[in-house]
Protein backbone atom coordinates (compact mmCIF):
# COMPACT_ATOMS: atom_id res chain seq x y z
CA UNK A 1 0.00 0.00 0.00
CA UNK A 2 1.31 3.47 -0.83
CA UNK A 3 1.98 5.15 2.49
CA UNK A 4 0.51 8.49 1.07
CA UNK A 5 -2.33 7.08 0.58
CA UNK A 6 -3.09 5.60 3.89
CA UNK A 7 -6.06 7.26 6.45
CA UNK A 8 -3.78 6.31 9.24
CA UNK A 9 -1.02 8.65 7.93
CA UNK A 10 -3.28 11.70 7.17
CA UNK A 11 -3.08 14.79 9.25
CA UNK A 12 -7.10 15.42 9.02
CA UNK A 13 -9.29 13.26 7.81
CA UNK A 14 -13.16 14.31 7.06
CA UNK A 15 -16.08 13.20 5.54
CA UNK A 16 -18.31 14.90 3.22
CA UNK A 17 -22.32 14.62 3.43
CA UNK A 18 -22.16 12.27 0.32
CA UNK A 19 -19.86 9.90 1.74
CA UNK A 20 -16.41 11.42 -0.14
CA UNK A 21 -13.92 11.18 2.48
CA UNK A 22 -11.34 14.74 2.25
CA UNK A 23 -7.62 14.34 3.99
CA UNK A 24 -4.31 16.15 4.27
CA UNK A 25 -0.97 15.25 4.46
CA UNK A 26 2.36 17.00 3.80
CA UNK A 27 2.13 18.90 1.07
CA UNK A 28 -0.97 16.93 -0.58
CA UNK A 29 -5.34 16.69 -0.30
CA UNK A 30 -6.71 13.68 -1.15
CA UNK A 31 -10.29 13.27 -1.71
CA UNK A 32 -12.59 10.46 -3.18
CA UNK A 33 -13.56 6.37 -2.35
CA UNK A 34 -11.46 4.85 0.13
CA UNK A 35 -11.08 0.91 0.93
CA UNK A 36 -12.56 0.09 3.87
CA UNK A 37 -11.94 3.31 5.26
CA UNK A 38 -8.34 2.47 5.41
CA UNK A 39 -6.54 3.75 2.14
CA UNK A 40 -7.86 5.88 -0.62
CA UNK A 41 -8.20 3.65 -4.15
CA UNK A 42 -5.94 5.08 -6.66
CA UNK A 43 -8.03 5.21 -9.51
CA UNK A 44 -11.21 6.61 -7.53
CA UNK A 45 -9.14 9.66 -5.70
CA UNK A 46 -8.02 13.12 -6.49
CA UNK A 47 -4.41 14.01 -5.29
CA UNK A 48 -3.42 17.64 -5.69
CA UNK A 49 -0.05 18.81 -4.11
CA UNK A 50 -0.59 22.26 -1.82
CA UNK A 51 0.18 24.59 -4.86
CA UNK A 52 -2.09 22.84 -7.51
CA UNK A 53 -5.33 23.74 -4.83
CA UNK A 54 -4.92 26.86 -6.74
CA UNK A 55 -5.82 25.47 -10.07
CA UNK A 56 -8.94 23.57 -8.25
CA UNK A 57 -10.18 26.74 -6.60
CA UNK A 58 -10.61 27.66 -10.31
CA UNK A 59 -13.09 25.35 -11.33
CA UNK A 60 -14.86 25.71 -7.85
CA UNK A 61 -15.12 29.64 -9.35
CA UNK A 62 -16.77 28.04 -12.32
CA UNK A 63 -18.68 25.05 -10.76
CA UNK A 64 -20.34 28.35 -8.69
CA UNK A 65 -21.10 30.33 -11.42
CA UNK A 66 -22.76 27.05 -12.90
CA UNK A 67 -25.28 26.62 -10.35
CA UNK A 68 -25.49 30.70 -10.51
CA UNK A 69 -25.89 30.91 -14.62
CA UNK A 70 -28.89 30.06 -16.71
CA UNK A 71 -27.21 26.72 -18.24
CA UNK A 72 -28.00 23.24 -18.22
CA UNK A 73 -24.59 21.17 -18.76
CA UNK A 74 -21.20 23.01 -18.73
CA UNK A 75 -17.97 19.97 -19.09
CA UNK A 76 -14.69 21.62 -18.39
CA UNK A 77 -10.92 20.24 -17.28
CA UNK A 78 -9.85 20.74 -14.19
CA UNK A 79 -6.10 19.66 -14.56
CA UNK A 80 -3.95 17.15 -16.56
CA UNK A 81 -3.14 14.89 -13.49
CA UNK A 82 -0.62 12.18 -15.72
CA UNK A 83 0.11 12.38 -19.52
CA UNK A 84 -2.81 10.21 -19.78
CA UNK A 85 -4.86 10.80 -16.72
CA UNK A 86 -7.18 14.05 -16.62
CA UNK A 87 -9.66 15.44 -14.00
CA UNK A 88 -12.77 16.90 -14.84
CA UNK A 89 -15.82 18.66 -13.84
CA UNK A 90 -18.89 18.05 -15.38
CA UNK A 91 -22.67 20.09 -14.16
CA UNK A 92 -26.22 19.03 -15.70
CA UNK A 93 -29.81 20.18 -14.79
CA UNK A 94 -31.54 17.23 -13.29
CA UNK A 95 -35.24 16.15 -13.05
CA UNK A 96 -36.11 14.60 -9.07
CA UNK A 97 -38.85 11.28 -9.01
CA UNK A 98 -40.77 14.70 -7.83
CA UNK A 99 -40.15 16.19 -11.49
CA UNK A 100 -38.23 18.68 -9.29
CA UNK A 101 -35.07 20.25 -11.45
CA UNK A 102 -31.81 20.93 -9.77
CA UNK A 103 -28.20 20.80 -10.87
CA UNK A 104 -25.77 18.68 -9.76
CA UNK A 105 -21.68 18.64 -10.04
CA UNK A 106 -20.18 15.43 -10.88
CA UNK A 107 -16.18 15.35 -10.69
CA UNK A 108 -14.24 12.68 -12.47
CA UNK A 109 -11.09 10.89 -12.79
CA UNK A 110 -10.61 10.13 -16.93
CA UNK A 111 -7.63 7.74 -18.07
CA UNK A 112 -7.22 6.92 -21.68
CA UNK A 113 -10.50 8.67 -22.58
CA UNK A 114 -11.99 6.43 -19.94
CA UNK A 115 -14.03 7.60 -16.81
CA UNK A 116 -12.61 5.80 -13.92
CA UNK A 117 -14.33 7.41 -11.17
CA UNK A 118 -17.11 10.19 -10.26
CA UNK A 119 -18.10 11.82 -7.19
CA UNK A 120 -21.92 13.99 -7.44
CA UNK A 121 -21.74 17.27 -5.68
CA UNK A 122 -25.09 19.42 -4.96
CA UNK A 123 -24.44 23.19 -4.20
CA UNK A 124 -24.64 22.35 -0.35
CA UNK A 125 -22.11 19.46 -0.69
CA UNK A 126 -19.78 22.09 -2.68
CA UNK A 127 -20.09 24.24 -0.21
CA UNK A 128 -18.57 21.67 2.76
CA UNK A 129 -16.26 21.01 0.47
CA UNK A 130 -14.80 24.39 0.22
CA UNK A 131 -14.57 24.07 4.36
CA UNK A 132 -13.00 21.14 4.81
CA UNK A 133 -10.32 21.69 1.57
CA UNK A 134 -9.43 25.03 3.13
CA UNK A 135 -9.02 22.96 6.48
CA UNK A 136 -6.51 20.55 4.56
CA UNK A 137 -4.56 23.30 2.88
CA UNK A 138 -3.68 24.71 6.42
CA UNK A 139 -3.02 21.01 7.87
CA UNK A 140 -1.32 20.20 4.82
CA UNK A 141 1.12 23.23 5.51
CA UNK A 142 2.42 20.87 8.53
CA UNK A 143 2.89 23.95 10.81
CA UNK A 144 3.01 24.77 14.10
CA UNK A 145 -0.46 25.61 15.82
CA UNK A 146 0.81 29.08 16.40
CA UNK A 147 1.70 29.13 12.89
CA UNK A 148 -1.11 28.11 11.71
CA UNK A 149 -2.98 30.61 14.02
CA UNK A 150 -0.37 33.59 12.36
CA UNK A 151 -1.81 32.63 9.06
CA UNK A 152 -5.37 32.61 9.85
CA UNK A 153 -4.98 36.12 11.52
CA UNK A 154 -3.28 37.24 8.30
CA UNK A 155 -6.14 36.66 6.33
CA UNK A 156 -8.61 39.56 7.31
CA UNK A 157 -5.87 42.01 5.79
CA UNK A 158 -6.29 42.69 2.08
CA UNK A 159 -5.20 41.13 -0.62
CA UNK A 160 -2.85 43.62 -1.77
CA UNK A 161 -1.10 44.08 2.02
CA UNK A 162 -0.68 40.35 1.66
CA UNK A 163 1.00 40.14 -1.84
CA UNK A 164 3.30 43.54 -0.65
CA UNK A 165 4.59 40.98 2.63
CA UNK A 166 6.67 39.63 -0.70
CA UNK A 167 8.81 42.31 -0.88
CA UNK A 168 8.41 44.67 1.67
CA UNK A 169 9.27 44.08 4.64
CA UNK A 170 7.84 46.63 6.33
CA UNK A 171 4.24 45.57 5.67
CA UNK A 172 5.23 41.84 6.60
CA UNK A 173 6.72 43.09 9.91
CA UNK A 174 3.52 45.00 11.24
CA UNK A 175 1.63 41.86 10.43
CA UNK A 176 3.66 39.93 11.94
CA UNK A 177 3.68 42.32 15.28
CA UNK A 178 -0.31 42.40 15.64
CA UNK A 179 -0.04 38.89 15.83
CA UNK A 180 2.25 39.15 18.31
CA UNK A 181 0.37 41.60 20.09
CA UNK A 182 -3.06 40.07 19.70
CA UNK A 183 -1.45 36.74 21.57
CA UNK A 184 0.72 38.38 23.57
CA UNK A 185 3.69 36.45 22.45
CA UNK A 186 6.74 37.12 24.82
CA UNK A 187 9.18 39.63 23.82
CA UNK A 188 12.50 38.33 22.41
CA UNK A 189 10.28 35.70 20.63
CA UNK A 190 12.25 35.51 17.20
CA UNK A 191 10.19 37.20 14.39
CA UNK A 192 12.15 35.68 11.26
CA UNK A 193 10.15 32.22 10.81
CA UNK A 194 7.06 34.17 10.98
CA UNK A 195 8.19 36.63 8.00
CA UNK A 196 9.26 33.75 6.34
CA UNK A 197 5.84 32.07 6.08
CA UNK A 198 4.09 35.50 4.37
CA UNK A 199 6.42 35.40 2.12
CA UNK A 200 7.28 31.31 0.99
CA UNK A 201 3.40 30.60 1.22
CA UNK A 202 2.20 33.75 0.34
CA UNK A 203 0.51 32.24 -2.28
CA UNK A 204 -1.40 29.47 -0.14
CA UNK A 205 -2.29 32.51 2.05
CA UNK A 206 -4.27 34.18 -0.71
CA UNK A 207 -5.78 31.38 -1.71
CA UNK A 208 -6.78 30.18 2.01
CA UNK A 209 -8.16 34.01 2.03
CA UNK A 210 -9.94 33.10 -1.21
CA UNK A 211 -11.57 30.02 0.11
CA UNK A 212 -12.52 31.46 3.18
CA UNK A 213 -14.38 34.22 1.52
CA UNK A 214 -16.14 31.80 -0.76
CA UNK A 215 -17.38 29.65 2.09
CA UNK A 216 -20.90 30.37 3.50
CA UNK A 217 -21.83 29.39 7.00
CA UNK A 218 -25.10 27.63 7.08
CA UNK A 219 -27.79 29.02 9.52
């Protein structure tokens, strides 16, 4: 068994309302059918490495402006996984034993021109899944819980303060210092590792800014 693979081995495991487990582990997500709820099946999961998240987010733009636009069945690639392997979204307009319509989000694992696998996603289930994946891009960061706590209370400043903690310094130190200030950190308590992380995964901080705002809290 591949030792990535394994549920044991995952930082955070979850499970979505239609029965697609989500985990983390260093520097991966894995979603999709598991065996036995032990490992995921290699064919029937979706492995994407911290910095391709940004190239799903993407298609969760587009899988949301689906269920937003006045279209029945939209088919778009989400990334070449392999030279021969390819994942895939695909949305149609449903009819319910009620003769209900709603649309539905099916993604899908495609090898050879062959659809291995599919996992059906309603608007709610999309949703979650925006949660929990934002949840496994921080876990799969493997940081301290400080750390990750520094991120997290990076993310209310705006986009462009966060993209400036690249290059100036200046910006990424007062970030770093409310943090400090908020928690109370001791002084002498190095600041270096913590400019470090706005500026190696400043990125991954956009993006876990991105998800968050896309996420709605249920009532």
């Amino acid at each position: 068994m591949e030792e990535e693979n394994l549920l044991s081995n995952s930082c955070e495991t979850y499970v979505l309302e239609n029965g697609i487990l989500i985990s983390s582990y260093p520097s991966l997500i894995v979603f999709g059918k598991t065996e036995s709820n032990k490992k995921y099946i290699e064919d029937s999961s979706f492995k994407f490495n911290t910095f391709q998240v940004a190239q799903l987010f993407k298609s969760i733009i587009a899988i949301v402006a689906f269920f937003n636009d006045n279209v029945d069945h939209k088919m778009e690639k989400i990334l070449d996984f392999s030279c021969d392997t390819v994942y895939y979204w695909k949305g149609d307009l449903v009819t319910e034993e009620d003769n209900t319509k709603l649309k539905l989000i099916k993604l899908g694992i495609e090898k050879k021109g062959d659809i291995l696998f599919n996992a059906t996603f309603s608007l709610q289930n999309i949703n979650s899944f925006v949660y929990l994946l934002n949840r496994c891009l921080i876990s799969s960061l493997c940081l301290k819980d400080v750390e990750e706590q520094f991120i997290l209370s990076a993310i209310p400043n705006s986009k462009c303060e966060i993209k400036a903690c690249k290059t100036d310094d200046s910006i990424a130190f007062k970030i770093v210092q409310n943090f400090f200030n908020q928690k109370k950190i001791k002084a002498g308590t190095k600041r270096a590792s913590y400019l470090e992380i706005l500026k190696y995964y400043n990125s991954i901080i956009l993006l876990i800014k991105d998800l968050t705002s896309l996420y709605y809290p249920n009532d």
